[in-house]
Protein backbone atom coordinates (compact mmCIF):
# COMPACT_ATOMS: atom_id res chain seq x y z
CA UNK A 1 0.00 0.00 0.00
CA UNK A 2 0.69 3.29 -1.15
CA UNK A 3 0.49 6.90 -0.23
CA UNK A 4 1.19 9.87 -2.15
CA UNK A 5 2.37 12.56 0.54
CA UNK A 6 0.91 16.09 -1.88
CA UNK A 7 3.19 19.00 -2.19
CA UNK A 8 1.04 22.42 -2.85
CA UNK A 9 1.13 23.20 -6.26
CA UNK A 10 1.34 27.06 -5.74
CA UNK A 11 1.79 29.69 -9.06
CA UNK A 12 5.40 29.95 -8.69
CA UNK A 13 5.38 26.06 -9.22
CA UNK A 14 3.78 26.34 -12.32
CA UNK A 15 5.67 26.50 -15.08
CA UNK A 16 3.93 26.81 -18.14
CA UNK A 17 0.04 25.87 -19.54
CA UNK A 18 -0.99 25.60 -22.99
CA UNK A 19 -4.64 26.88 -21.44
CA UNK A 20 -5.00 31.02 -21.96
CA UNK A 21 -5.30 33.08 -18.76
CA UNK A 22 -9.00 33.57 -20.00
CA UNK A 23 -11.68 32.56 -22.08
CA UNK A 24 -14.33 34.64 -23.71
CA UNK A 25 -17.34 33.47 -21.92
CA UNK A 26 -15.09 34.31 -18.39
CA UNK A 27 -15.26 37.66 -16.76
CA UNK A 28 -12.71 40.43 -17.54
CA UNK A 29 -9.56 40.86 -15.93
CA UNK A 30 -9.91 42.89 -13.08
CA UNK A 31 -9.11 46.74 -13.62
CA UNK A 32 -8.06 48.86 -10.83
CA UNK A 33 -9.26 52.38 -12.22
CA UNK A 34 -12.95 50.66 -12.92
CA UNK A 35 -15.77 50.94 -10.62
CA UNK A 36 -17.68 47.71 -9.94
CA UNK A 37 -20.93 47.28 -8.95
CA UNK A 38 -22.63 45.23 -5.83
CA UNK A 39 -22.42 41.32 -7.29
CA UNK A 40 -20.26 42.14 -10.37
CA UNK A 41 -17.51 39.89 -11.44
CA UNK A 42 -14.30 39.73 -12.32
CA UNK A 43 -10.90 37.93 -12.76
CA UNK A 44 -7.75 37.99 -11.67
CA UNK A 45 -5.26 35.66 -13.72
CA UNK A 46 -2.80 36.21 -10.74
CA UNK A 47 -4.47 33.09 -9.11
CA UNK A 48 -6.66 31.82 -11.47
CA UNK A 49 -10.04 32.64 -9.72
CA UNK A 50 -13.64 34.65 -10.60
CA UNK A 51 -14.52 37.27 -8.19
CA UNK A 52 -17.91 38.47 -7.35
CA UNK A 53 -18.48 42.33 -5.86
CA UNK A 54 -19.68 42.15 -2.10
CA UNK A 55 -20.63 46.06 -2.00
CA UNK A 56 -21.37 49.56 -4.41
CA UNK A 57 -18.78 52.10 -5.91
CA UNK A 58 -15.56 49.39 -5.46
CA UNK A 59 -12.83 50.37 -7.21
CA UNK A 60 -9.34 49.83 -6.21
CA UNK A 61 -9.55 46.76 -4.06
CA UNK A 62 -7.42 44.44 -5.72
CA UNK A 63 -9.77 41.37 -5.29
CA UNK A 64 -7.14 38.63 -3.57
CA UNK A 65 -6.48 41.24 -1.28
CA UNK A 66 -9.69 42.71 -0.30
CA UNK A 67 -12.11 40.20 1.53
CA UNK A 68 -14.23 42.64 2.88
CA UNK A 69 -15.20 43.90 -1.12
CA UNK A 70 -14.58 40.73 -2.86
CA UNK A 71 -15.64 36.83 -2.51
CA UNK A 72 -13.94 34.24 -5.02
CA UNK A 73 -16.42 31.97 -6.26
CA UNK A 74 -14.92 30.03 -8.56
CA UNK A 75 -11.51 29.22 -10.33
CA UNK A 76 -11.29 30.00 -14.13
CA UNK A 77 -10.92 27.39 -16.79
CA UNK A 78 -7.13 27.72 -16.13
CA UNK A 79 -7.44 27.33 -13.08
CA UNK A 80 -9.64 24.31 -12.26
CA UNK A 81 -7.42 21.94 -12.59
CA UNK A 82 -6.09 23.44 -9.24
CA UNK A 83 -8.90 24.32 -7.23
CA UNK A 84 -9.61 20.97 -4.62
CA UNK A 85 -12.02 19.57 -6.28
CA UNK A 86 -12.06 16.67 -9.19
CA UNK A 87 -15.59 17.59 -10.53
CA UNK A 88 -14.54 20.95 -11.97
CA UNK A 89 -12.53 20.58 -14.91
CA UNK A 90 -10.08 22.30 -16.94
CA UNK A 91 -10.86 22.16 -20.55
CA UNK A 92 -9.43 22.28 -23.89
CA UNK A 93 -12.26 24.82 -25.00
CA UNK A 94 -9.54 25.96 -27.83
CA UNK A 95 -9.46 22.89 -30.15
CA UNK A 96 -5.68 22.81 -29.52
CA UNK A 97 -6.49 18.65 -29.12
CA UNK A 98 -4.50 18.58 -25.56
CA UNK A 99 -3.84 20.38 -22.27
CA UNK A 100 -0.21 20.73 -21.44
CA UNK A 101 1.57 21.39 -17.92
CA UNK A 102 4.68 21.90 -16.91
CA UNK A 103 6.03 21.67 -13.01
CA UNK A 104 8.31 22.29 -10.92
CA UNK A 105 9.64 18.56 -10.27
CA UNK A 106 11.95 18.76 -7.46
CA UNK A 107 11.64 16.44 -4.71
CA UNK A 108 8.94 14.69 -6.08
CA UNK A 109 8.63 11.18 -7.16
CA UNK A 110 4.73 10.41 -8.36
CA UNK A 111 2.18 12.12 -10.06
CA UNK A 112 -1.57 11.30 -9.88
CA UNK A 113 -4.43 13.12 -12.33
CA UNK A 114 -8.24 12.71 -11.84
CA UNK A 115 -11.11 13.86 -14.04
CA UNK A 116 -8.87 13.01 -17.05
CA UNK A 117 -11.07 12.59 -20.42
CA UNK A 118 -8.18 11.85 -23.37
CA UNK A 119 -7.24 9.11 -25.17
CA UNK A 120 -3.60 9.14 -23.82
CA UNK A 121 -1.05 10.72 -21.51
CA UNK A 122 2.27 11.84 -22.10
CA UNK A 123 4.48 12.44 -19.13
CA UNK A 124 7.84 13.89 -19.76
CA UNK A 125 10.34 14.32 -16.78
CA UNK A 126 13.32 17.32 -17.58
CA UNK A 127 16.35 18.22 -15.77
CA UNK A 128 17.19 21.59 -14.64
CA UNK A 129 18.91 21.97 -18.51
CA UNK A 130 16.17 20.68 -20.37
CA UNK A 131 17.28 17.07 -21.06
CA UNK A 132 14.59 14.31 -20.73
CA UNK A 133 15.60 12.33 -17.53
CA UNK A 134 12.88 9.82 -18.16
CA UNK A 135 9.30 10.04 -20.48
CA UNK A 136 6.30 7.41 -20.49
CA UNK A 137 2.97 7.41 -22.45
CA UNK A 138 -0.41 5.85 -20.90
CA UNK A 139 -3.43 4.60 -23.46
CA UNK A 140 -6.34 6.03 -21.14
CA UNK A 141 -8.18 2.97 -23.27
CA UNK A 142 -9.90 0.50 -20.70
CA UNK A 143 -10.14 -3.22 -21.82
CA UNK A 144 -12.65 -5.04 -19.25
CA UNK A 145 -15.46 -5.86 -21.04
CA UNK A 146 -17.91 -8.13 -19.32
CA UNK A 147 -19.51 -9.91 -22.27
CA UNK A 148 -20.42 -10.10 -25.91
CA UNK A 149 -22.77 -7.03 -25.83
CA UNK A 150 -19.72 -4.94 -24.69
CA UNK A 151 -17.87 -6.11 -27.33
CA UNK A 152 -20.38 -5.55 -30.00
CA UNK A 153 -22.87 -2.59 -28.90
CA UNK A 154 -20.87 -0.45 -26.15
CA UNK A 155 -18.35 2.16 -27.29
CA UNK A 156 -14.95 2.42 -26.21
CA UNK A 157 -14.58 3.30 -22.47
CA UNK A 158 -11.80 5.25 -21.29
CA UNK A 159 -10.14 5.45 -17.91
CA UNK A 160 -10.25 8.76 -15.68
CA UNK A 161 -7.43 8.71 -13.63
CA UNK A 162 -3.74 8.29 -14.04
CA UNK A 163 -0.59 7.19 -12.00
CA UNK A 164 3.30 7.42 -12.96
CA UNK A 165 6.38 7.20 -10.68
CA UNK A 166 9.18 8.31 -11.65
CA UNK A 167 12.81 9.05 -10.60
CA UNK A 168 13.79 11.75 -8.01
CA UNK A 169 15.67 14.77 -9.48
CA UNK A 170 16.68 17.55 -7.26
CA UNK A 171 15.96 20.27 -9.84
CA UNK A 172 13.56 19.92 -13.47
CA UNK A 173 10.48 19.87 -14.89
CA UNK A 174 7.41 17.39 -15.05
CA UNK A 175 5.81 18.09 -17.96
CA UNK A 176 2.14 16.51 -18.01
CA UNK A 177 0.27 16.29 -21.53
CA UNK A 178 -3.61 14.99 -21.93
CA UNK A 179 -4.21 14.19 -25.53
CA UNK A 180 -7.80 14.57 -27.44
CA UNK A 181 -7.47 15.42 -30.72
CA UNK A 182 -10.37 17.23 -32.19
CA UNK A 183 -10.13 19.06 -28.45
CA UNK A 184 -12.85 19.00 -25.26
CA UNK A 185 -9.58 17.06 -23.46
CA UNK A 186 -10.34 17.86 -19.45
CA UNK A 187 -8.28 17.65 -16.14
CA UNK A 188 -10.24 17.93 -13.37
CA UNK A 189 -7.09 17.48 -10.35
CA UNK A 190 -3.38 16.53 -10.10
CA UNK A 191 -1.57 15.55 -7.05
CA UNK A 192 2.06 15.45 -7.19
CA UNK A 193 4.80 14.69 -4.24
CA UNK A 194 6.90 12.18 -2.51
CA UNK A 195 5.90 8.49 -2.60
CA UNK A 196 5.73 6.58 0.83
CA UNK A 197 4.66 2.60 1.38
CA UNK A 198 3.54 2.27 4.26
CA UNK A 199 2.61 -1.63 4.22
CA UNK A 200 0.94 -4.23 2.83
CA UNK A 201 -2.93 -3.91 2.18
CA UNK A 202 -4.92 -6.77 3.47
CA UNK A 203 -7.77 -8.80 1.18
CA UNK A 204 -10.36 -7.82 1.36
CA UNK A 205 -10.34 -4.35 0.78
CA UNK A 206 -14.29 -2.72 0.55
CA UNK A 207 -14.46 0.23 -1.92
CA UNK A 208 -17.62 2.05 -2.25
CA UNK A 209 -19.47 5.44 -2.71
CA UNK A 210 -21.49 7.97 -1.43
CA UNK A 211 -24.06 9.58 -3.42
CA UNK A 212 -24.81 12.89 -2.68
CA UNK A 213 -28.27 12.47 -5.62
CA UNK A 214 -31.19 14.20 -4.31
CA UNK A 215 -34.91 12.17 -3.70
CA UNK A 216 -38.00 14.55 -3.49
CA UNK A 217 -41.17 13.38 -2.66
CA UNK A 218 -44.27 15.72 -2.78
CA UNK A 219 -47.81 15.68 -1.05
CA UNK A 220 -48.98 12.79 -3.78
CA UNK A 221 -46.32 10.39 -2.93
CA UNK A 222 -44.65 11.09 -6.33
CA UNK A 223 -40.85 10.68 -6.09
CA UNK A 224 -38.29 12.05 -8.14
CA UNK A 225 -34.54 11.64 -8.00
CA UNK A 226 -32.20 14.59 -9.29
CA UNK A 227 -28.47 12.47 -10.10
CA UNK A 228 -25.39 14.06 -8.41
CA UNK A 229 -21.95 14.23 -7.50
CA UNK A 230 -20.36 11.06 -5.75
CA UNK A 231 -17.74 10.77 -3.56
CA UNK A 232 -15.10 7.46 -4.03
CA UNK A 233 -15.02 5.39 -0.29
CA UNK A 234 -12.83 2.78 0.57
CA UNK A 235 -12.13 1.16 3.28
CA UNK A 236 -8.97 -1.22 4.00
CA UNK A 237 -6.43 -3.09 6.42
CA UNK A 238 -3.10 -2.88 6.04
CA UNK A 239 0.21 -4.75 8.04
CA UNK A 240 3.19 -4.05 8.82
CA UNK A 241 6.08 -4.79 11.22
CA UNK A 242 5.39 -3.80 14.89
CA UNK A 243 8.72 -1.61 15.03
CA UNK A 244 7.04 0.30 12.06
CA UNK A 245 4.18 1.07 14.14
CA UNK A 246 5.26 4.71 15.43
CA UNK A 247 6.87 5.66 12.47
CA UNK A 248 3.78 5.09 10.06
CA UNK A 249 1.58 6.76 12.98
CA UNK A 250 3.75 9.89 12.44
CA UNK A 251 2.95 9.75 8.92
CA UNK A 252 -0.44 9.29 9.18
CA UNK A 253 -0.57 11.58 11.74
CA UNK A 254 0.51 14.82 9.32
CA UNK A 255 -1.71 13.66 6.57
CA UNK A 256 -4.66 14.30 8.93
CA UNK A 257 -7.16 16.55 6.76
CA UNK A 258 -5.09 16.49 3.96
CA UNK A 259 -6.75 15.03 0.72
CA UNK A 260 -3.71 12.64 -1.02
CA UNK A 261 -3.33 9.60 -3.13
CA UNK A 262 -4.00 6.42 -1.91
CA UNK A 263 -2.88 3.36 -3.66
CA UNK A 264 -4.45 0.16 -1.95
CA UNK A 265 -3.24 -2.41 -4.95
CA UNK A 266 0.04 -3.38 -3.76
CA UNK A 267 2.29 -2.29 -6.18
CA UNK A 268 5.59 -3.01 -6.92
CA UNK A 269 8.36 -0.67 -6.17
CA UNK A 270 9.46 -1.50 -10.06
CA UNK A 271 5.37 -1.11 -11.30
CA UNK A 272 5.65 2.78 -11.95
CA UNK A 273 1.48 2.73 -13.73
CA UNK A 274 -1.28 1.68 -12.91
CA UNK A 275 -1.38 -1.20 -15.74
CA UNK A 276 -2.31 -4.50 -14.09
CA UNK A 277 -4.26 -2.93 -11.33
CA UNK A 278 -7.57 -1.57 -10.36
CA UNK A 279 -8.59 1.90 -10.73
CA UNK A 280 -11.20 1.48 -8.36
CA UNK A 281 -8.21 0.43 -5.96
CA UNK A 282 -6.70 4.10 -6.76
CA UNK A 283 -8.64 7.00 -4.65
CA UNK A 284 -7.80 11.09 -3.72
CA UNK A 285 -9.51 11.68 -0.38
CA UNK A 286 -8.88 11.90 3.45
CA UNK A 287 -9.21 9.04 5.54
CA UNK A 288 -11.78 9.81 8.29
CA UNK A 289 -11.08 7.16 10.83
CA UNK A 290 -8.17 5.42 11.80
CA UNK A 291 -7.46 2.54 13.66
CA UNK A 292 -4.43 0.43 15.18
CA UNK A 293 -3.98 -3.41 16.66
CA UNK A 294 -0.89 -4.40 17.56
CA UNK A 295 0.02 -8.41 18.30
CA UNK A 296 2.90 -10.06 16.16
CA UNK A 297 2.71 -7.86 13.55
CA UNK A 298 0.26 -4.34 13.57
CA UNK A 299 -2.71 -3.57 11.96
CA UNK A 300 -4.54 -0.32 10.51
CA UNK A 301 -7.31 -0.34 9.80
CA UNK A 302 -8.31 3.04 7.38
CA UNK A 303 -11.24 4.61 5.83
CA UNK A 304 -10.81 6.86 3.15
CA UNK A 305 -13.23 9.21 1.92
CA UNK A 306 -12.79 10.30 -1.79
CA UNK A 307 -13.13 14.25 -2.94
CA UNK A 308 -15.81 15.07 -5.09
């Protein structure tokens, strides 16, 4: 079993994205000299986010700065990718037929994406000069059909999430690159940092989710069900050593509300993909409970909670 320990991925991290600062259904850039309105929006490319007016006759409150004039509501289509959440997506709304990032690698060795809709991946890992230190591709095309009426009638099914380990460089570039030509490519969250194992996941292991979809039902007795978002659960035991036991506590310990990469399919230190294993196995949430037996060897027992 795997976790993913996230390093921030703050604007001074990011390198360079083939998405444009904004689009031309987003709200202008924000203008210092302008006078906005109660409720009127703007942008500030700065940090990627929308920002909505909280009172009359504001004018030189730079937004980011200002919470007493100015409430973000929302990241841009930039800026999605970035914003906590896998259900709001960064698009390709250009045509360009992929979305391209580049970040600052050092001192990480993984990279997970969610919300991914592409055909492929292209991961490219650069030195501090520029040289490729180490590139892989991933076909996002899934191969688990459960019959002859898959195979026939269904159309291609394509995964949503994506995994690569690769080696640690002090100083360089990880360049990420979602492919979908004819563009609409999306990413809806990455999660990049340094790789731990912390032991070795226990059969079996009881994924789920939690439906946040709406049931009315009015005076008649007429019911009606409005789909929404879900959430990815998962709940799992994993062993280790009892002289581990305080060290993986620690860890645990600092990952306490923090949403990271859990990887529950036992993979090989030399298995740097996901190919082989189960995506369903593969979840970005907190855990919400934690809990430890110790006899010959130790026991946690986790249950993670996947972001929407």
């Amino acid at each position: 079993m795997k976790v993913i320990v996230p390093r921030e991925i703050t604007p001074a991290r990011i390198k360079a994205t083939s998405l444009p600062a904004r689009h031309a259904s987003e709200p202008e850039e924000y203008d210092p000299a302008r006078t906005y309105i109660a409720d009127q929006q703007c942008m500030v490319a700065a940090t990627d986010r929308i920002y909505q007016s909280l009172t009359a006759g504001n004018v030189g409150h730079y937004p980011p700065d200002s919470p007493g004039h100015w409430v973000a509501v929302g990241a841009t289509n930039r800026g999605r990718w970035n914003d906590e959440y896998v259900n709001t997506f960064s698009e390709d709304l250009e045509g360009l037929g992929y979305i391209e990032k580049d970040l600052e690698s050092a001192l990480t060795t993984s990279v997970a994406l969610f919300g991914v809709r592409g055909t492929s991946v292209d991961f490219t890992l650069l030195d501090a000069a520029g040289a490729v230190v180490a590139e892989r591709s991933i076909d996002l095309m899934v191969d688990d059909c459960l019959d002859w009426y898959d195979v026939c009638f269904t159309e291609p099914e394509l995964g949503d999430r994506v995994y690569w380990q690769y080696p640690f460089t002090a100083a360089g570039t990880l360049r990420i690159r979602i492919n979908l030509p004819g563009g609409g490519a999306r990413l809806g969250d990455v999660r990049y940092g340094m790789e731990r194992v912390l032991g070795q996941t226990l059969l079996p292991v009881n994924p789920g989710i939690l439906d946040f979809s709406e049931k009315t039902t009015d005076e008649k007795g007429r019911t009606r069900i409005a789909q929404g978002l879900y959430a990815d659960l998962l709940d799992f035991s994993l062993v280790l050593p009892t002289g581990a036991v305080d060290k993986v506590r620690r860890i645990l310990t600092t990952l306490r509300g923090r949403a990271c990469v859990w990887m529950v399919d036992n993979l090989t230190d030399d298995q740097d993909t996901l190919e082989g294993s189960l995506l369903t196995y593969f979840v970005l949430g907190y855990y919400s409970s934690l809990t430890i037996s110790v006899a010959w060897d130790a026991e946690y027992k986790l249950s993670i909670e996947g972001v929407v």
